[in-house]
N, C-alpha and C. Protein backbone atom coordinates (compact mmCIF):
# COMPACT_ATOMS: atom_id res chain seq x y z
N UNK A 1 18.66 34.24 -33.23
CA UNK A 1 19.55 33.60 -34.15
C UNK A 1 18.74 33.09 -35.34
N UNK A 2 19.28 33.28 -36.52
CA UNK A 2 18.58 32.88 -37.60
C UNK A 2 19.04 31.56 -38.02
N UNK A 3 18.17 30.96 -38.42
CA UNK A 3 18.57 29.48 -39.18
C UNK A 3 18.84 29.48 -40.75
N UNK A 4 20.12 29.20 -40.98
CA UNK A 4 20.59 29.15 -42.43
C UNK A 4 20.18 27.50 -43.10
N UNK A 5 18.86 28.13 -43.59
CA UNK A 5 18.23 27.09 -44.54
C UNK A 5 18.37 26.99 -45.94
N UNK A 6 19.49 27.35 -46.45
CA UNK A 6 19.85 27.82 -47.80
C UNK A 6 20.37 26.07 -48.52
N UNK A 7 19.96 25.69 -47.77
CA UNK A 7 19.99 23.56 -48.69
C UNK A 7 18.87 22.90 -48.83
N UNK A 8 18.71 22.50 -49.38
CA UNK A 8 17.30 21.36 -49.67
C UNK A 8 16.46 21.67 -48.42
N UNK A 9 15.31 22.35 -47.98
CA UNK A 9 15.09 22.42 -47.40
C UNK A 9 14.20 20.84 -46.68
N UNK A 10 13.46 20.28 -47.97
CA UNK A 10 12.50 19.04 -47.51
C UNK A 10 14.01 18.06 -46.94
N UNK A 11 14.86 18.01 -47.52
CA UNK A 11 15.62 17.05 -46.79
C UNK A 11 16.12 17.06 -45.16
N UNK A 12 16.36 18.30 -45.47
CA UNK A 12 16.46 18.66 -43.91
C UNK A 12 15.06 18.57 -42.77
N UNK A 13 14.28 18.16 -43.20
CA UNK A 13 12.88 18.24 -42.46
C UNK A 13 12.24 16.72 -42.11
N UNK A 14 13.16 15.80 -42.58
CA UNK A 14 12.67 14.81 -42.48
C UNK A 14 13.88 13.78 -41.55
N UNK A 15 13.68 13.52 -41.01
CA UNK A 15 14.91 12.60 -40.09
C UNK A 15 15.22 11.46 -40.80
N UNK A 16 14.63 10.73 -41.47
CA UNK A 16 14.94 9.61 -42.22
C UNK A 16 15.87 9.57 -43.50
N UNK A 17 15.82 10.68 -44.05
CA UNK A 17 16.40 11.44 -45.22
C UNK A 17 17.44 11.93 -44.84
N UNK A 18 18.89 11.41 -46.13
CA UNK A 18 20.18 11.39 -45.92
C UNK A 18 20.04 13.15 -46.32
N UNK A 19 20.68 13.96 -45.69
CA UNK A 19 20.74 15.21 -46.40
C UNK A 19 21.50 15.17 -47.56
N UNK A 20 22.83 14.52 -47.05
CA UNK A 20 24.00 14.84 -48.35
C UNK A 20 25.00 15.72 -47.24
N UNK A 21 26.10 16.49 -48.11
CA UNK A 21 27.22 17.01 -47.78
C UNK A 21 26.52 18.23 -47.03
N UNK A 22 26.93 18.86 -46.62
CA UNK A 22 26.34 20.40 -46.32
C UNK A 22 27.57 21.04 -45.67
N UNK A 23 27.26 22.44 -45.53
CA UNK A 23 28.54 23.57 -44.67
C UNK A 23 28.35 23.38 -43.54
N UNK A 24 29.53 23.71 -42.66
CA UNK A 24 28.98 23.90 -41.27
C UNK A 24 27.95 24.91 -40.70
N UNK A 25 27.22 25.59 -41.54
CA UNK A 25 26.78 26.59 -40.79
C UNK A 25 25.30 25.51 -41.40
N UNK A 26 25.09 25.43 -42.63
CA UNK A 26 24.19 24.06 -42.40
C UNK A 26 23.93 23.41 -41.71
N UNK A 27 24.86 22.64 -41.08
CA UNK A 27 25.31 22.02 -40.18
C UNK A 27 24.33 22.05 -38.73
N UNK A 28 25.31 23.57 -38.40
CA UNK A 28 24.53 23.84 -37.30
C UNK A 28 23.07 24.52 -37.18
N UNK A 29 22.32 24.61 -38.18
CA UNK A 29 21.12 24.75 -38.75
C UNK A 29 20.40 23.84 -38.42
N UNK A 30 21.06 22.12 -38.90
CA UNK A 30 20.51 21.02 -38.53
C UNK A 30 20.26 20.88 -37.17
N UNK A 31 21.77 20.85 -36.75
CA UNK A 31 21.11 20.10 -35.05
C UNK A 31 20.80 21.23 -34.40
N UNK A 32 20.30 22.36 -34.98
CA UNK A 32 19.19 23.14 -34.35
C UNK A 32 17.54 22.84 -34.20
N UNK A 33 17.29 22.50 -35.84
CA UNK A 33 16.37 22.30 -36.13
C UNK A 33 16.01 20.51 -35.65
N UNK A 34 16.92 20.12 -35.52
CA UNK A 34 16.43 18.57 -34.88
C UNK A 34 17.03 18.35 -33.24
N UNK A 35 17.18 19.78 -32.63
CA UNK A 35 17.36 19.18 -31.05
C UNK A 35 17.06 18.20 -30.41
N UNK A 36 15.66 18.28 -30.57
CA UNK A 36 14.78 16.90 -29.77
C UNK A 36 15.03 15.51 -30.29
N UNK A 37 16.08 15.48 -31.45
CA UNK A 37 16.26 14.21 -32.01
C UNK A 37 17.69 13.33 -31.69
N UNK A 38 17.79 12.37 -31.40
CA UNK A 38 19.03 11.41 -31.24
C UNK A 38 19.76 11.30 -32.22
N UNK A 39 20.95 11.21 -32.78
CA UNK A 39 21.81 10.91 -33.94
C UNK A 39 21.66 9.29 -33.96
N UNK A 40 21.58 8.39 -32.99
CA UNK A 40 20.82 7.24 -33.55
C UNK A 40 19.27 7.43 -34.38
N UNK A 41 18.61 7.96 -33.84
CA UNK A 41 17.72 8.00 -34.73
C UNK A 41 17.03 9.06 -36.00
N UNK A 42 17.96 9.74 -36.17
CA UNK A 42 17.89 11.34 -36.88
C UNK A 42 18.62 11.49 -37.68
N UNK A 43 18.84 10.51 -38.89
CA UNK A 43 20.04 10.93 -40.14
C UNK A 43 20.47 11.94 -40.36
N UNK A 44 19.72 13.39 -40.32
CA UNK A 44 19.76 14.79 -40.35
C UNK A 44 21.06 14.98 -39.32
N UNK A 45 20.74 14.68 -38.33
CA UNK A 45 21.88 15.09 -37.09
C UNK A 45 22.53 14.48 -37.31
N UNK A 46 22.19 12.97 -37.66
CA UNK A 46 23.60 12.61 -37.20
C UNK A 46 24.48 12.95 -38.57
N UNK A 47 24.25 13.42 -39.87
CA UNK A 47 25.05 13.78 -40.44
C UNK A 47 25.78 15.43 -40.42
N UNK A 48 24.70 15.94 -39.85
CA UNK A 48 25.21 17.50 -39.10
C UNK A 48 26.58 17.59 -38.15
N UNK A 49 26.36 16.07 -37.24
CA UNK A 49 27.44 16.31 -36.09
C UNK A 49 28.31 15.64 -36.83
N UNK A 50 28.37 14.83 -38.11
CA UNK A 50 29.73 14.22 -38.47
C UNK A 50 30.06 15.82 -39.03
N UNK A 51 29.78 16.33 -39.72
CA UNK A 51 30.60 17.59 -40.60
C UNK A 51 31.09 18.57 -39.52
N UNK A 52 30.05 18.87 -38.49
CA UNK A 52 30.33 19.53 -37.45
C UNK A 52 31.66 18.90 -36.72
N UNK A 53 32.24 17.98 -36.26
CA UNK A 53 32.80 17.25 -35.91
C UNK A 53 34.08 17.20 -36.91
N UNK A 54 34.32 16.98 -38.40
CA UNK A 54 34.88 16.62 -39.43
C UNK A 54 35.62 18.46 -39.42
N UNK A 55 34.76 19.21 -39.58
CA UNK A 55 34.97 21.18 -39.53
C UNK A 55 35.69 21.24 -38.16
N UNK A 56 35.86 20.72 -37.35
CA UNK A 56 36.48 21.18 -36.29
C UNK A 56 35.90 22.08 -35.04
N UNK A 57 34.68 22.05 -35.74
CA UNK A 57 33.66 23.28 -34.69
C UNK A 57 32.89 22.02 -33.52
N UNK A 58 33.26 20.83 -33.66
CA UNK A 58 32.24 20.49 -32.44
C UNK A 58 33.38 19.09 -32.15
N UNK A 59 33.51 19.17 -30.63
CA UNK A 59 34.51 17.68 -30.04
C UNK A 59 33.50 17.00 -29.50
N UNK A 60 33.76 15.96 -29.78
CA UNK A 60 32.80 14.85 -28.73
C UNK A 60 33.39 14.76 -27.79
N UNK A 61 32.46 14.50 -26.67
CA UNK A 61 32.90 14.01 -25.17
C UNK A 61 33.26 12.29 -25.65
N UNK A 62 34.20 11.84 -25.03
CA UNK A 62 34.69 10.61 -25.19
C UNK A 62 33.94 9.38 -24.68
N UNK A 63 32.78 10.00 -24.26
CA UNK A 63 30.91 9.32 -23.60
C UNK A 63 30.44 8.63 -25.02
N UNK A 64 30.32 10.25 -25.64
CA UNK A 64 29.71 9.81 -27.42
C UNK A 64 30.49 8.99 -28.31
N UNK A 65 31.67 8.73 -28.17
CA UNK A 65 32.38 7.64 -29.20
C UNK A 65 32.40 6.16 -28.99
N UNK A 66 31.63 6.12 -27.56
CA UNK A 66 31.46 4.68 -27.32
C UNK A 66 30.48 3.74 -27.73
């Protein structure tokens, strides 16, 4: 599977750093590229799983909204 890195790439590389808006396929680029990272602590993800989430491509378990 290829990773669609076609956005800022330094933003996406840094966990502390807000990406901004991105596509879902961005998206899922991110919380590829930041698996090993928590959405508490991984701005990257955790703004990946809001769009992911927002696109309709990813449900939370009702675990994660608590």
């Amino acid at each position: 599977m290829r990773l669609n890195l076609s956005t800022q790439i330094p933003t996406l590389l840094d966990c502390g750093d807000d990406p901004g808006d991105m596509s879902a396929e961005q998206a899922h680029s991110a919380m590829q590229l930041h698996l090993d990272c928590t959405v508490d602590m991984c701005r990257v993800r955790r703004r990946a799983r809001a769009t992911l989430v927002d696109s309709g491509r990813c449900v939370l378990d009702n675990r994660a909204l608590q």
